[in-house]
Protein backbone atom coordinates (compact mmCIF):
# COMPACT_ATOMS: atom_id res chain seq x y z
CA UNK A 1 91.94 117.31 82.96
CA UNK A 2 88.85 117.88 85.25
CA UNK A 3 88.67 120.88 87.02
CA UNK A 4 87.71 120.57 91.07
CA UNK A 5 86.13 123.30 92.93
CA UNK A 6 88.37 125.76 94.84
CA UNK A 7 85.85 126.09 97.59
CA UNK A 8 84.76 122.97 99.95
CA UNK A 9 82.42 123.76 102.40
CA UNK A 10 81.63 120.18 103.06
CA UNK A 11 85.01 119.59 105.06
CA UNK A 12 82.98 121.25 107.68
CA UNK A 13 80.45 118.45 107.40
CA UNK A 14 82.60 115.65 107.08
CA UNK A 15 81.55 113.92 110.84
CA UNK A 16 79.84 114.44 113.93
CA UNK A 17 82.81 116.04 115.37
CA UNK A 18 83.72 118.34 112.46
CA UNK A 19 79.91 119.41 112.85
CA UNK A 20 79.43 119.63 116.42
CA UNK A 21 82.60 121.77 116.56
CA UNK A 22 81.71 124.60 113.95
CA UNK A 23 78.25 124.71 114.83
CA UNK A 24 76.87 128.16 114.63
CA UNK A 25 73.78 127.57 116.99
CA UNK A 26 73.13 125.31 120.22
CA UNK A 27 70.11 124.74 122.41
CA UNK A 28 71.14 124.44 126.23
CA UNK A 29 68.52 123.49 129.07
CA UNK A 30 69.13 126.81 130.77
CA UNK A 31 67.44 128.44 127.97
CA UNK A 32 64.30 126.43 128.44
CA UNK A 33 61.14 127.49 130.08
CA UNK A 34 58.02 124.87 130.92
CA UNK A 35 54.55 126.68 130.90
CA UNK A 36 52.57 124.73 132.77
CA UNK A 37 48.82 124.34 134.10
CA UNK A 38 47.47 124.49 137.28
CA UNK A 39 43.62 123.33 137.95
CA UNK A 40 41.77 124.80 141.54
CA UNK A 41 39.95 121.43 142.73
CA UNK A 42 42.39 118.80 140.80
CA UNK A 43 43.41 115.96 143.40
CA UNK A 44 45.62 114.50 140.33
CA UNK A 45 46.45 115.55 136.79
CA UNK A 46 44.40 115.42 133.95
CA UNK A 47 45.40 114.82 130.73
CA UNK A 48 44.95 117.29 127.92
CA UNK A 49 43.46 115.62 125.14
CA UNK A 50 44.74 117.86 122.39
CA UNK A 51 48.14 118.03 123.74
CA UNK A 52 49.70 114.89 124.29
CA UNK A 53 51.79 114.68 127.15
CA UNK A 54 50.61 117.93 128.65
CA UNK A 55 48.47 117.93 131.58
CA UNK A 56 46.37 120.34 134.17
CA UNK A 57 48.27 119.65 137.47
CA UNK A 58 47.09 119.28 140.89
CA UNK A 59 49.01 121.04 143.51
CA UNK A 60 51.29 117.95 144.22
CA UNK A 61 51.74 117.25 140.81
CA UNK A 62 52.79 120.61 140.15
CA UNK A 63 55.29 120.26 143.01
CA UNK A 64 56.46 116.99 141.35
CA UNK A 65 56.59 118.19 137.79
CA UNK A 66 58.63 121.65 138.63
CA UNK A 67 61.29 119.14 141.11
CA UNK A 68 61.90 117.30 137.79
CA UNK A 69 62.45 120.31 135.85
CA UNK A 70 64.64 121.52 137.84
CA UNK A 71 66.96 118.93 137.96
CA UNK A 72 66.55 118.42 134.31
CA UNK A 73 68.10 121.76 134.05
CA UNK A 74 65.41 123.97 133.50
CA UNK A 75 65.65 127.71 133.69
CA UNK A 76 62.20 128.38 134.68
CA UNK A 77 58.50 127.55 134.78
CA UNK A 78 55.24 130.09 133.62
CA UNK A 79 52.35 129.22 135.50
CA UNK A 80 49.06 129.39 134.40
CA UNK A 81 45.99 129.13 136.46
CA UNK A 82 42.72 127.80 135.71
CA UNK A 83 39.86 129.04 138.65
CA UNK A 84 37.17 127.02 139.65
CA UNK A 85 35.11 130.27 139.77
CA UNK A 86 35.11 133.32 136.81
CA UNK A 87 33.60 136.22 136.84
CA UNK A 88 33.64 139.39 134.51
CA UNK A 89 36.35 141.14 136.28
CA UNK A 90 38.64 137.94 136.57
CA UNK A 91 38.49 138.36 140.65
CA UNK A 92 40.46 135.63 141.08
CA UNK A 93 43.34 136.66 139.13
CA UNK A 94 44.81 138.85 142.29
CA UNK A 95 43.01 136.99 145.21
CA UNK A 96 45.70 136.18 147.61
CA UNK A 97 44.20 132.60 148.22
CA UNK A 98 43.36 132.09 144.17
CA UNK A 99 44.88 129.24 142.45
CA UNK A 100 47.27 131.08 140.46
CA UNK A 101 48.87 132.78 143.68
CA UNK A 102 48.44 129.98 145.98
CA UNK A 103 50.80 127.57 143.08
CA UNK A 104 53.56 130.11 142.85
CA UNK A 105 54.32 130.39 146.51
CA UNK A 106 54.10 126.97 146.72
CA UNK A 107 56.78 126.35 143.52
CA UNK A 108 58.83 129.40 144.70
CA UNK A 109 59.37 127.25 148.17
CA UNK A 110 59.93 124.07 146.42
CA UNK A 111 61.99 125.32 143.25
CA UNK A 112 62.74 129.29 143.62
CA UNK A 113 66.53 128.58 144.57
CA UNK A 114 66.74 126.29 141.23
CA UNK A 115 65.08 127.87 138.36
CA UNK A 116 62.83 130.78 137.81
CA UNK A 117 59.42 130.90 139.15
CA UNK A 118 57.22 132.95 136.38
CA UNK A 119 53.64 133.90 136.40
CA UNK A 120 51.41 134.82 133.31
CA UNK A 121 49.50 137.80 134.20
CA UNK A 122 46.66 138.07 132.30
CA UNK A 123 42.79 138.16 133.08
CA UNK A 124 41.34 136.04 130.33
CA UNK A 125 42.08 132.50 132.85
CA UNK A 126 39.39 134.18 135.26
CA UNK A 127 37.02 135.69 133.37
CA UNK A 128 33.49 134.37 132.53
CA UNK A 129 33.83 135.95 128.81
CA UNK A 130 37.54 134.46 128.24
CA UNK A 131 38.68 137.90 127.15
CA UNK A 132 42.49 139.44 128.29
CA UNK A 133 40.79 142.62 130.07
CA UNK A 134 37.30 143.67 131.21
CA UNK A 135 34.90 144.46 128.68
CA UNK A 136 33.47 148.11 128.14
CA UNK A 137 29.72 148.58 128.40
CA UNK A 138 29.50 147.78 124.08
CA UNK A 139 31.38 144.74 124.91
CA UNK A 140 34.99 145.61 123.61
CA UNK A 141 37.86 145.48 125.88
CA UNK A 142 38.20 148.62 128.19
CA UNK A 143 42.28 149.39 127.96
CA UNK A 144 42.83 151.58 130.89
CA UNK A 145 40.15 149.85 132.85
CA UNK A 146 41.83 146.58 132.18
CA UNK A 147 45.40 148.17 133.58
CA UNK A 148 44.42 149.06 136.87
CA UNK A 149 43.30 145.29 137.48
CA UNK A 150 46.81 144.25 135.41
CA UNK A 151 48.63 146.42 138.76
CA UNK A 152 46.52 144.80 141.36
CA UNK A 153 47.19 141.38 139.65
CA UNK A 154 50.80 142.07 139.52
CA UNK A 155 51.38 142.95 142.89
CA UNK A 156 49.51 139.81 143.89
CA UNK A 157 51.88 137.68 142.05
CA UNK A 158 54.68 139.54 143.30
CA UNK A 159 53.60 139.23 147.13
CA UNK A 160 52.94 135.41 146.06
CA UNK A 161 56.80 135.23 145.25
CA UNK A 162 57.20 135.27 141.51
CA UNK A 163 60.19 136.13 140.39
CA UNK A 164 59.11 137.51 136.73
CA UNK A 165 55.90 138.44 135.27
CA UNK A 166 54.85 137.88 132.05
CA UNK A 167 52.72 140.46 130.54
CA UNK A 168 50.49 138.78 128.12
CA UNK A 169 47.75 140.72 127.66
CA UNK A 170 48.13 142.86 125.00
CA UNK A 171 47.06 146.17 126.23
CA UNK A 172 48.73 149.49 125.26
CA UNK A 173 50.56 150.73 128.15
CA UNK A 174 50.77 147.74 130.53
CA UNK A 175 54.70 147.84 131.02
CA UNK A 176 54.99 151.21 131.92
CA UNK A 177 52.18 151.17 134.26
CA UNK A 178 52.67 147.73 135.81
CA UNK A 179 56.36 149.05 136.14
CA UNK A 180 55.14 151.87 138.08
CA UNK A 181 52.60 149.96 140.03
CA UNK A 182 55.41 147.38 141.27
CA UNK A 183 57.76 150.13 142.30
CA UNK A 184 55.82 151.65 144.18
CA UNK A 185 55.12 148.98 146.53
CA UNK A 186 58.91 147.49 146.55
CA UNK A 187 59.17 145.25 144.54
CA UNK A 188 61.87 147.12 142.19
CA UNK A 189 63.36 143.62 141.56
CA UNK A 190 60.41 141.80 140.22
CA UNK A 191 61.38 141.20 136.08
CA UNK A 192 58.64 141.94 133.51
CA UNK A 193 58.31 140.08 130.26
CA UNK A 194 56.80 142.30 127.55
CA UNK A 195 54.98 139.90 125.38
CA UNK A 196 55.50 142.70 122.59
CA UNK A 197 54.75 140.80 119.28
CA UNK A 198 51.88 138.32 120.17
CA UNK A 199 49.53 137.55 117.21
CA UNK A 200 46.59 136.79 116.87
CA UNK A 201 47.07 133.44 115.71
CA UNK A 202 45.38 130.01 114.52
CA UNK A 203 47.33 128.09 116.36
CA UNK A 204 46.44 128.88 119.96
CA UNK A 205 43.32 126.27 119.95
CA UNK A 206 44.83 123.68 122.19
CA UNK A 207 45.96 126.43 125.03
CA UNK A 208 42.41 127.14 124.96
CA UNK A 209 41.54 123.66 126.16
CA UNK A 210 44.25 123.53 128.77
CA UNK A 211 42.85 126.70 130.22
CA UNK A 212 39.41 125.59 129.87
CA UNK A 213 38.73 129.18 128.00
CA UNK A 214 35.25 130.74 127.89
CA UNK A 215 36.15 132.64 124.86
CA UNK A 216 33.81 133.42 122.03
CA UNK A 217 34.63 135.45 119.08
CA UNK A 218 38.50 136.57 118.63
CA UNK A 219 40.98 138.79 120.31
CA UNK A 220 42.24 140.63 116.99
CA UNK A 221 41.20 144.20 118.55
CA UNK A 222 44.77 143.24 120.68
CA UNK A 223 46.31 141.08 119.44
CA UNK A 224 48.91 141.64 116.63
CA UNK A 225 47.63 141.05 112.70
CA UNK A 226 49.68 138.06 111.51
CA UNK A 227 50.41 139.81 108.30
CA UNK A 228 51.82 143.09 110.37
CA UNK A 229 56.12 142.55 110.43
CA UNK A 230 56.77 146.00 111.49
CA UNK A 231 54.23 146.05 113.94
CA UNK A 232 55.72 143.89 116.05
CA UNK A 233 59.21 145.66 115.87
CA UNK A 234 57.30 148.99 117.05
CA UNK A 235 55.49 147.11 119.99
CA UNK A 236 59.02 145.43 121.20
CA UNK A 237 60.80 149.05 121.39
CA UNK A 238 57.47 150.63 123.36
CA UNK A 239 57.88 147.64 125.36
CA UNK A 240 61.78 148.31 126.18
CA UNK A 241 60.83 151.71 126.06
CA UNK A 242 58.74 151.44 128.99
CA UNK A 243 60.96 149.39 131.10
CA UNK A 244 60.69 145.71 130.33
CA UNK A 245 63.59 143.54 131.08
CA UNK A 246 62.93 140.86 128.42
CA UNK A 247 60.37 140.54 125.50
CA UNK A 248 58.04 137.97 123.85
CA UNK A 249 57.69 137.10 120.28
CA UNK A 250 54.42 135.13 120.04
CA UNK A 251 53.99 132.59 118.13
CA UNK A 252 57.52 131.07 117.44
CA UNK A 253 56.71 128.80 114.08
CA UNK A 254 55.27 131.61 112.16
CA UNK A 255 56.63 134.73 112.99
CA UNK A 256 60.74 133.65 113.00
CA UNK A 257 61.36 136.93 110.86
CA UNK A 258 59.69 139.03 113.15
CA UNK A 259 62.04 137.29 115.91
CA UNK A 260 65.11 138.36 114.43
CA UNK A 261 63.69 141.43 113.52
CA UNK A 262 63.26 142.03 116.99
CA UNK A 263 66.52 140.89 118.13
CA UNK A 264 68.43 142.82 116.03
CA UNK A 265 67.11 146.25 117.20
CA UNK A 266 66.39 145.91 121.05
CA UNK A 267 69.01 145.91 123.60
CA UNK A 268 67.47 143.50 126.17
CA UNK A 269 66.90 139.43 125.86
CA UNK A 270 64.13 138.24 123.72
CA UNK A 271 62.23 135.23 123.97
CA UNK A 272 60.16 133.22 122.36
CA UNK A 273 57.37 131.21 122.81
CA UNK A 274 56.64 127.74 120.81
CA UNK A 275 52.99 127.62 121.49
CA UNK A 276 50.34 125.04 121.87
CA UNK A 277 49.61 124.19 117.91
CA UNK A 278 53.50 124.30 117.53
CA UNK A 279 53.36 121.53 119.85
CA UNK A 280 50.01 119.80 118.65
CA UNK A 281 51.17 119.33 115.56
CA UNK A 282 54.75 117.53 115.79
CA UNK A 283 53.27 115.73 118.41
CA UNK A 284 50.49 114.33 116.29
CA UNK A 285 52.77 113.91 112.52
CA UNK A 286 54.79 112.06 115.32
CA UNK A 287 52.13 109.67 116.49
CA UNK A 288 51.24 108.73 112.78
CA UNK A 289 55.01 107.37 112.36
CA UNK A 290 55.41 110.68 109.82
CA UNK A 291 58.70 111.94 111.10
CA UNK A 292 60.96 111.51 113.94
CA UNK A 293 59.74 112.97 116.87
CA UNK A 294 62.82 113.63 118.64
CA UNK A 295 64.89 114.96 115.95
CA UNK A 296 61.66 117.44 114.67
CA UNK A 297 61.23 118.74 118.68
CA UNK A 298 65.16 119.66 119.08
CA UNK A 299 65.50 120.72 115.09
CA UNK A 300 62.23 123.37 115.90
CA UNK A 301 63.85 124.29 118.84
CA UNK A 302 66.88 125.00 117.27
CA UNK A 303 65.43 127.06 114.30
CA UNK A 304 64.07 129.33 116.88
CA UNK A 305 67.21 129.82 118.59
CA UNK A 306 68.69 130.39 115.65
CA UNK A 307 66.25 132.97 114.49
CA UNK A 308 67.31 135.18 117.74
CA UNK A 309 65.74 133.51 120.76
CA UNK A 310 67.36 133.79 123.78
CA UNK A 311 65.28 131.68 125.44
CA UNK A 312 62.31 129.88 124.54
CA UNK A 313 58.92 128.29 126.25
CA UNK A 314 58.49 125.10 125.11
CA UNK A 315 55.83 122.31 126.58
CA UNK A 316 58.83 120.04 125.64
CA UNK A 317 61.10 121.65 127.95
CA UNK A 318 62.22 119.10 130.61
CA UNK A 319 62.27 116.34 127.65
CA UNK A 320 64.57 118.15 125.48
CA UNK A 321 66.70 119.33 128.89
CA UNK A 322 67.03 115.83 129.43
CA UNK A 323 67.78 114.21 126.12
CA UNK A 324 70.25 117.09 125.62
CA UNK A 325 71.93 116.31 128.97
CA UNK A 326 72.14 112.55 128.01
CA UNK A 327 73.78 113.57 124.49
């Protein structure tokens, strides 16, 4: 006689129902954000060649684009502004009338009720050397320099309306102080997002384009060495530490370890973020007819989620929001 296994985990499998019911992991449109671009001078989008689908917006297509996220189901936006003027202090990262500001009180007036208006506060948009901070008189990046423009940026966004600032800069210290900064001034509800573990990664080269970046060399004196697990941990608990109310792992593709890793040993939400090349790259294997673009966007979605994400940015946001709406 034959002997049969005494163990069958494929019941579980046996239909969509079966599956859908003992599913471990989910993606929902609430824990979607939509970075998205906003060009000083535009008077309609323009396309961004490396990233299909993505776009610079002008004001009213902003206005347009964040309406349809929103009723997509959306949790929030990150706005990113690209000047029509740098300079090597990044002035117009906290001038009142500079693109960046001038966007989120316009989103937080059509939108703020719906989702969550979010701002990426960091100098290297608006400065003539593409660089996170200002640069020392040897050319590195001046730290505690760069932190007193982070507070005056901050409070800028916050008197603009945004509801949560995202801290992407990279610079020892910039919770705390921007923490302190915002406090001081009233706004003790504004949220900060730590973006604790960002690497210094290959696959930011299409961001570059959509911010129009004057970068040359690299950003590895900040940035997090790719091969460095532990070192992200250690920069998500300073970040909690300090008083962050969420934090960033950044990349998402690459660094999924480091995600959990995170998630299992901080109290507060973490995030991730699925970053340009992420995007690039199913995007283009999806052009050439190499896989299934639909299933690949939800199934890398899902992977991050499952890896400890409790929310994630995603240039795919309102798309997957919708097709997981229509499901």
């Amino acid at each position: 006689m034959s002997s049969f296994p005494e163990i069958r985990p494929r019941r579980l499998r046996q239909s969509p129902a079966v599956r859908n019911l003992v599913r471990e992991t989910s993606v929902e449109a609430r824990q979607l954000v939509l970075p998205m671009f906003v060009r000083e001078g535009l008077a309609e989008a323009q396309p961004i060649g490396s990233m299909p689908g993505v776009v610079q917006h002008s004001m009213d297509s902003l206005r347009r684009a964040a309406a349809e996220a929103a009723e997509a189901g959306v949790g929030g936006v990150m706005l990113f502004g690209v000047p029509a003027v740098r300079d090597a202090q990044g002035s117009g990262a906290d001038d009142p009338n500079g693109i960046l500001n001038l966007a989120t009180t316009a989103l937080v007036e059509e939108v703020g009720d719906a989702l969550v208006v979010q701002t990426d506060l960091c100098l290297d948009e608006f400065t003539d050397h593409g660089h996170c901070g200002v640069l020392a008189a040897d050319g590195s990046v001046d730290n505690d320099a760069t932190l007193d423009r982070y507070v005056s940026m901050a409070l800028s966004q916050a008197r603009a309306g945004s509801q949560l600032l995202g801290l992407s800069g990279m610079m020892d210290g910039q919770v705390a102080v921007i923490r302190q900064g915002l406090d001081a001034e009233g706004f003790t509800d504004t949220m900060l997002l730590g973006y604790a573990a960002k690497y210094a990664s290959a696959f930011y080269g299409p961001f570059r384009e959509a911010v129009d970046s004057q970068l040359t060399g690299d950003r590895r004196t900040y940035q997090l060495d790719p091969g460095n697990r532990r070192e992200g941990l250690l920069e998500a608990l300073i970040d909690e530490a300090e008083g962050a109310d969420i934090v960033m792992v950044k990349p998402a593709m690459g660094f999924l370890d480091v995600l959990r890793e995170v998630r299992d040993n901080v109290q507060i939400p973490v995030w991730a973020y699925q970053i340009s090349g992420e995007y690039a790259m199913i995007e283009a294997a999806a052009a050439n007819g190499w896989i299934d673009r639909r299933a690949a966007v939800l199934e890398s979605l899902l992977s991050i989620r499952r890896a400890g994400a409790d929310a994630i940015l995603t240039y795919w946001a309102t798309e997957a929001a919708q097709w997981l709406d229509a499901r």
